[in-house]
N, C-alpha and C. Protein backbone atom coordinates (compact mmCIF):
# COMPACT_ATOMS: atom_id res chain seq x y z
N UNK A 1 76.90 116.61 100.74
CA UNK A 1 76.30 115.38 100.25
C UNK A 1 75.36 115.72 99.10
N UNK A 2 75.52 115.10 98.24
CA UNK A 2 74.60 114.99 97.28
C UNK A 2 73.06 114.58 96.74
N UNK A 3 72.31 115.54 96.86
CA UNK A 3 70.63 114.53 97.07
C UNK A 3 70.02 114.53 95.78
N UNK A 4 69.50 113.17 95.77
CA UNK A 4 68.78 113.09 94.94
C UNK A 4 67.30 113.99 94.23
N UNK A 5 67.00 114.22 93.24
CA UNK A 5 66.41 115.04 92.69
C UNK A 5 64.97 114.08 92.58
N UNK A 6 63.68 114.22 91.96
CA UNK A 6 62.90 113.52 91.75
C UNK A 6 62.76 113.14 90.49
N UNK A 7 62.49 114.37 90.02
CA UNK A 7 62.65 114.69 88.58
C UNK A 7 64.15 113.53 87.84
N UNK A 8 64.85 113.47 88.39
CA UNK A 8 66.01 112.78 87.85
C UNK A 8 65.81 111.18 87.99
N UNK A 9 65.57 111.12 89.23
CA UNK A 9 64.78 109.65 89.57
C UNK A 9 63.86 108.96 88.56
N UNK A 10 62.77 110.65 88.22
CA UNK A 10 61.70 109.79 87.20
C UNK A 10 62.53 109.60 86.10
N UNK A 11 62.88 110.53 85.10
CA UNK A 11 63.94 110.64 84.14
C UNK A 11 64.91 109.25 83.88
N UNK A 12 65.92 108.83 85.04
CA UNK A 12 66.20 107.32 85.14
C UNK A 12 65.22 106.56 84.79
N UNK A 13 64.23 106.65 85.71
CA UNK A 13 63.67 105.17 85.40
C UNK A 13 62.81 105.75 84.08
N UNK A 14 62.31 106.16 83.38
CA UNK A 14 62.02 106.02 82.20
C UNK A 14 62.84 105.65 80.93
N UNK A 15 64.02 105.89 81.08
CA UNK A 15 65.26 105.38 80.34
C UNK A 15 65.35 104.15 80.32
N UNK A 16 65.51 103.46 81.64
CA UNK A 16 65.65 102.16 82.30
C UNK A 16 64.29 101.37 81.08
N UNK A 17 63.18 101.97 81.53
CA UNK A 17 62.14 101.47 80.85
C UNK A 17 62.35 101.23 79.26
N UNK A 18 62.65 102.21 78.67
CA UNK A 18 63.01 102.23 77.36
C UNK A 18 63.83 101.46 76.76
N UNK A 19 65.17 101.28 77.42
CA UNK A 19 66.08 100.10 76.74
C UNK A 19 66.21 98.90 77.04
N UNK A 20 66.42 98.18 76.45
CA UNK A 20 66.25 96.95 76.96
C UNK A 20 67.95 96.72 77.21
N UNK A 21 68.32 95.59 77.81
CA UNK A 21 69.22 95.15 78.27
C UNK A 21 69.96 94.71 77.24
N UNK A 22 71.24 94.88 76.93
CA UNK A 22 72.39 93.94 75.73
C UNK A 22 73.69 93.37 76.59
N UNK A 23 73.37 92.36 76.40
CA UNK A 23 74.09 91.17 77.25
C UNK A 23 75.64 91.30 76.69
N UNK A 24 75.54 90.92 75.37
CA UNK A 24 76.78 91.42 74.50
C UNK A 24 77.52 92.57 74.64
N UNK A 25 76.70 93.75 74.96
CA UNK A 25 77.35 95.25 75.03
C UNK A 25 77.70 95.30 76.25
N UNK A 26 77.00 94.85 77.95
CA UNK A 26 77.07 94.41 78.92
C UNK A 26 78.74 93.38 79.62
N UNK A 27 78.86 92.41 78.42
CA UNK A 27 80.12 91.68 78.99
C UNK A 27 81.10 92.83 78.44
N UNK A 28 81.38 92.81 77.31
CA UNK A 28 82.36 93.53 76.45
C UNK A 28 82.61 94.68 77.59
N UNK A 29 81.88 95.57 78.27
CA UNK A 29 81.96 96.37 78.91
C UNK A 29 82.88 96.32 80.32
N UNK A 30 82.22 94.96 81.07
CA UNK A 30 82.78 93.94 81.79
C UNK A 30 84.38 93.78 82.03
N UNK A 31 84.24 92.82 80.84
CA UNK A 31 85.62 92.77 79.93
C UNK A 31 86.41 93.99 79.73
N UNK A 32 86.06 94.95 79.58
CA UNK A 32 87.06 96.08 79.32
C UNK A 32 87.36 96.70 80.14
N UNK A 33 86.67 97.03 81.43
CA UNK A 33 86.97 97.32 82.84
C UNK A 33 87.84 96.14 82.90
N UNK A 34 88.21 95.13 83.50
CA UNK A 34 88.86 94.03 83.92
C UNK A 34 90.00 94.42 83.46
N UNK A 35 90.27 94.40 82.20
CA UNK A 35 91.44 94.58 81.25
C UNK A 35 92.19 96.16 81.99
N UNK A 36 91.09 96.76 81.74
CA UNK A 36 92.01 97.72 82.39
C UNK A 36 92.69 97.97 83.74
N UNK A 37 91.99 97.28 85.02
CA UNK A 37 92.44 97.24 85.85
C UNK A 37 93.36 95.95 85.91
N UNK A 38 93.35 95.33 85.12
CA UNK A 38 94.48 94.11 85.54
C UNK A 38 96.07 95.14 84.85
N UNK A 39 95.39 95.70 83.86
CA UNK A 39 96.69 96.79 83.37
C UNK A 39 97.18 97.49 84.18
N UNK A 40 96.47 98.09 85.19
CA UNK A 40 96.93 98.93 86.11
C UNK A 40 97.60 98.57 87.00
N UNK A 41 97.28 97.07 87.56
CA UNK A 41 97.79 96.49 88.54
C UNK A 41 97.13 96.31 90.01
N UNK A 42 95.41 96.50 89.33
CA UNK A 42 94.76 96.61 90.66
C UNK A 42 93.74 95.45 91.02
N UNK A 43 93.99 94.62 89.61
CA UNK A 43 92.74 93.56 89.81
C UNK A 43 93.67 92.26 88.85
N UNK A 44 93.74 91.50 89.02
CA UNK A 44 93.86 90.52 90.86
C UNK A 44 95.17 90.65 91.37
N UNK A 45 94.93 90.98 92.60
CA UNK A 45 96.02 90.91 93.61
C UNK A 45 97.05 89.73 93.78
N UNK A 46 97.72 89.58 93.84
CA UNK A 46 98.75 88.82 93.64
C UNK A 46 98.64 87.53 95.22
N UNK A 47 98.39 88.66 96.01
CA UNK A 47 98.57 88.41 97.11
C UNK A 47 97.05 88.76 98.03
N UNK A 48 96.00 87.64 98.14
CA UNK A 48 94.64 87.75 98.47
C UNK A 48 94.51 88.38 99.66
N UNK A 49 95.53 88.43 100.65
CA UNK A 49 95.76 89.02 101.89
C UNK A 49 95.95 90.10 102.05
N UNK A 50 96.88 90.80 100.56
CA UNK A 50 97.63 91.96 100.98
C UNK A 50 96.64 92.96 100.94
N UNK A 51 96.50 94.36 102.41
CA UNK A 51 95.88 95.39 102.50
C UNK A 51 94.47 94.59 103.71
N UNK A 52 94.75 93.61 104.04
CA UNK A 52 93.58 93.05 105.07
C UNK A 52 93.73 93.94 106.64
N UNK A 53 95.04 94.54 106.64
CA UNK A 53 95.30 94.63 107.94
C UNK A 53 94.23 95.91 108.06
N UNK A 54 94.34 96.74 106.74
CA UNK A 54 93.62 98.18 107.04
C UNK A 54 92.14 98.13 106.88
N UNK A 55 91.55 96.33 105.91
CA UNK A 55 90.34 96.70 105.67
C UNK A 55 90.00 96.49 107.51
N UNK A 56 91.02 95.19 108.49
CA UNK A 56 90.61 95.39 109.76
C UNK A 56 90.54 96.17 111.03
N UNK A 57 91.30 97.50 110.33
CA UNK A 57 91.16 98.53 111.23
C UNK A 57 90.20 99.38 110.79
N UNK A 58 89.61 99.47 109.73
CA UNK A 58 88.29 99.99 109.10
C UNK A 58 87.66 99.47 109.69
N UNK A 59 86.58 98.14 109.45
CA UNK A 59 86.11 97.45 110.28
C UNK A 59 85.95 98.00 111.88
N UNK A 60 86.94 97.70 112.55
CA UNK A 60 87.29 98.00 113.98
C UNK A 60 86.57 99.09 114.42
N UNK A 61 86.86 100.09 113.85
CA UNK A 61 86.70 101.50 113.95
C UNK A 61 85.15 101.70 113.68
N UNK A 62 84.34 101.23 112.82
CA UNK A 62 82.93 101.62 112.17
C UNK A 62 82.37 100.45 113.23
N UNK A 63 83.19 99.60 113.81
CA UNK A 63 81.73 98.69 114.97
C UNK A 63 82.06 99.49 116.16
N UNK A 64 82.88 100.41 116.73
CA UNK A 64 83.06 100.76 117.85
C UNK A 64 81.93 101.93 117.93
N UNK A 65 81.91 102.61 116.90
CA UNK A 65 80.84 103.38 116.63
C UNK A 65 79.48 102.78 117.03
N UNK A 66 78.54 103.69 118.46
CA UNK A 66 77.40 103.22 118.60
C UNK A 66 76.39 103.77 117.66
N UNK A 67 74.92 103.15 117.52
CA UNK A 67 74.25 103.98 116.23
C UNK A 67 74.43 104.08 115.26
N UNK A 68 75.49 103.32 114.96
CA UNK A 68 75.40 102.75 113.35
C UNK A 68 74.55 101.47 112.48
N UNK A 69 74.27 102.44 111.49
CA UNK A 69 72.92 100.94 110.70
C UNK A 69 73.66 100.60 110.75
């Protein structure tokens, strides 16, 4: 597993601090993910159902588990 650093934490958020947000650069970005996964064939599903059976055996499986947040 991978842990977080502090130093990297501060580092982020001083960046964060520094730029401001571009709404424009933000959609376009959006937009170009989308595009690509509709290219791929992974976004939107054709079929809103299809692959429900496994998200409900996922599901199933992670509540049977006691002691889980």
């Amino acid at each position: 597993m991978i842990r977080r650093d502090r130093v990297l934490d501060q580092f982020e958020l001083r960046i964060l601090k520094k730029e401001k947000a571009n709404y424009r650069k933000n959609l376009a970005l959006v937009e170009a993910m989308f595009e690509e996964a509709r290219r791929l064939g992974v976004f939107p599903s054709c079929d809103p159902l299809e692959g429900i059976d496994v998200d409900i055996r996922i599901a199933r499986a992670i509540n049977r588990v006691r002691g889980t947040p």
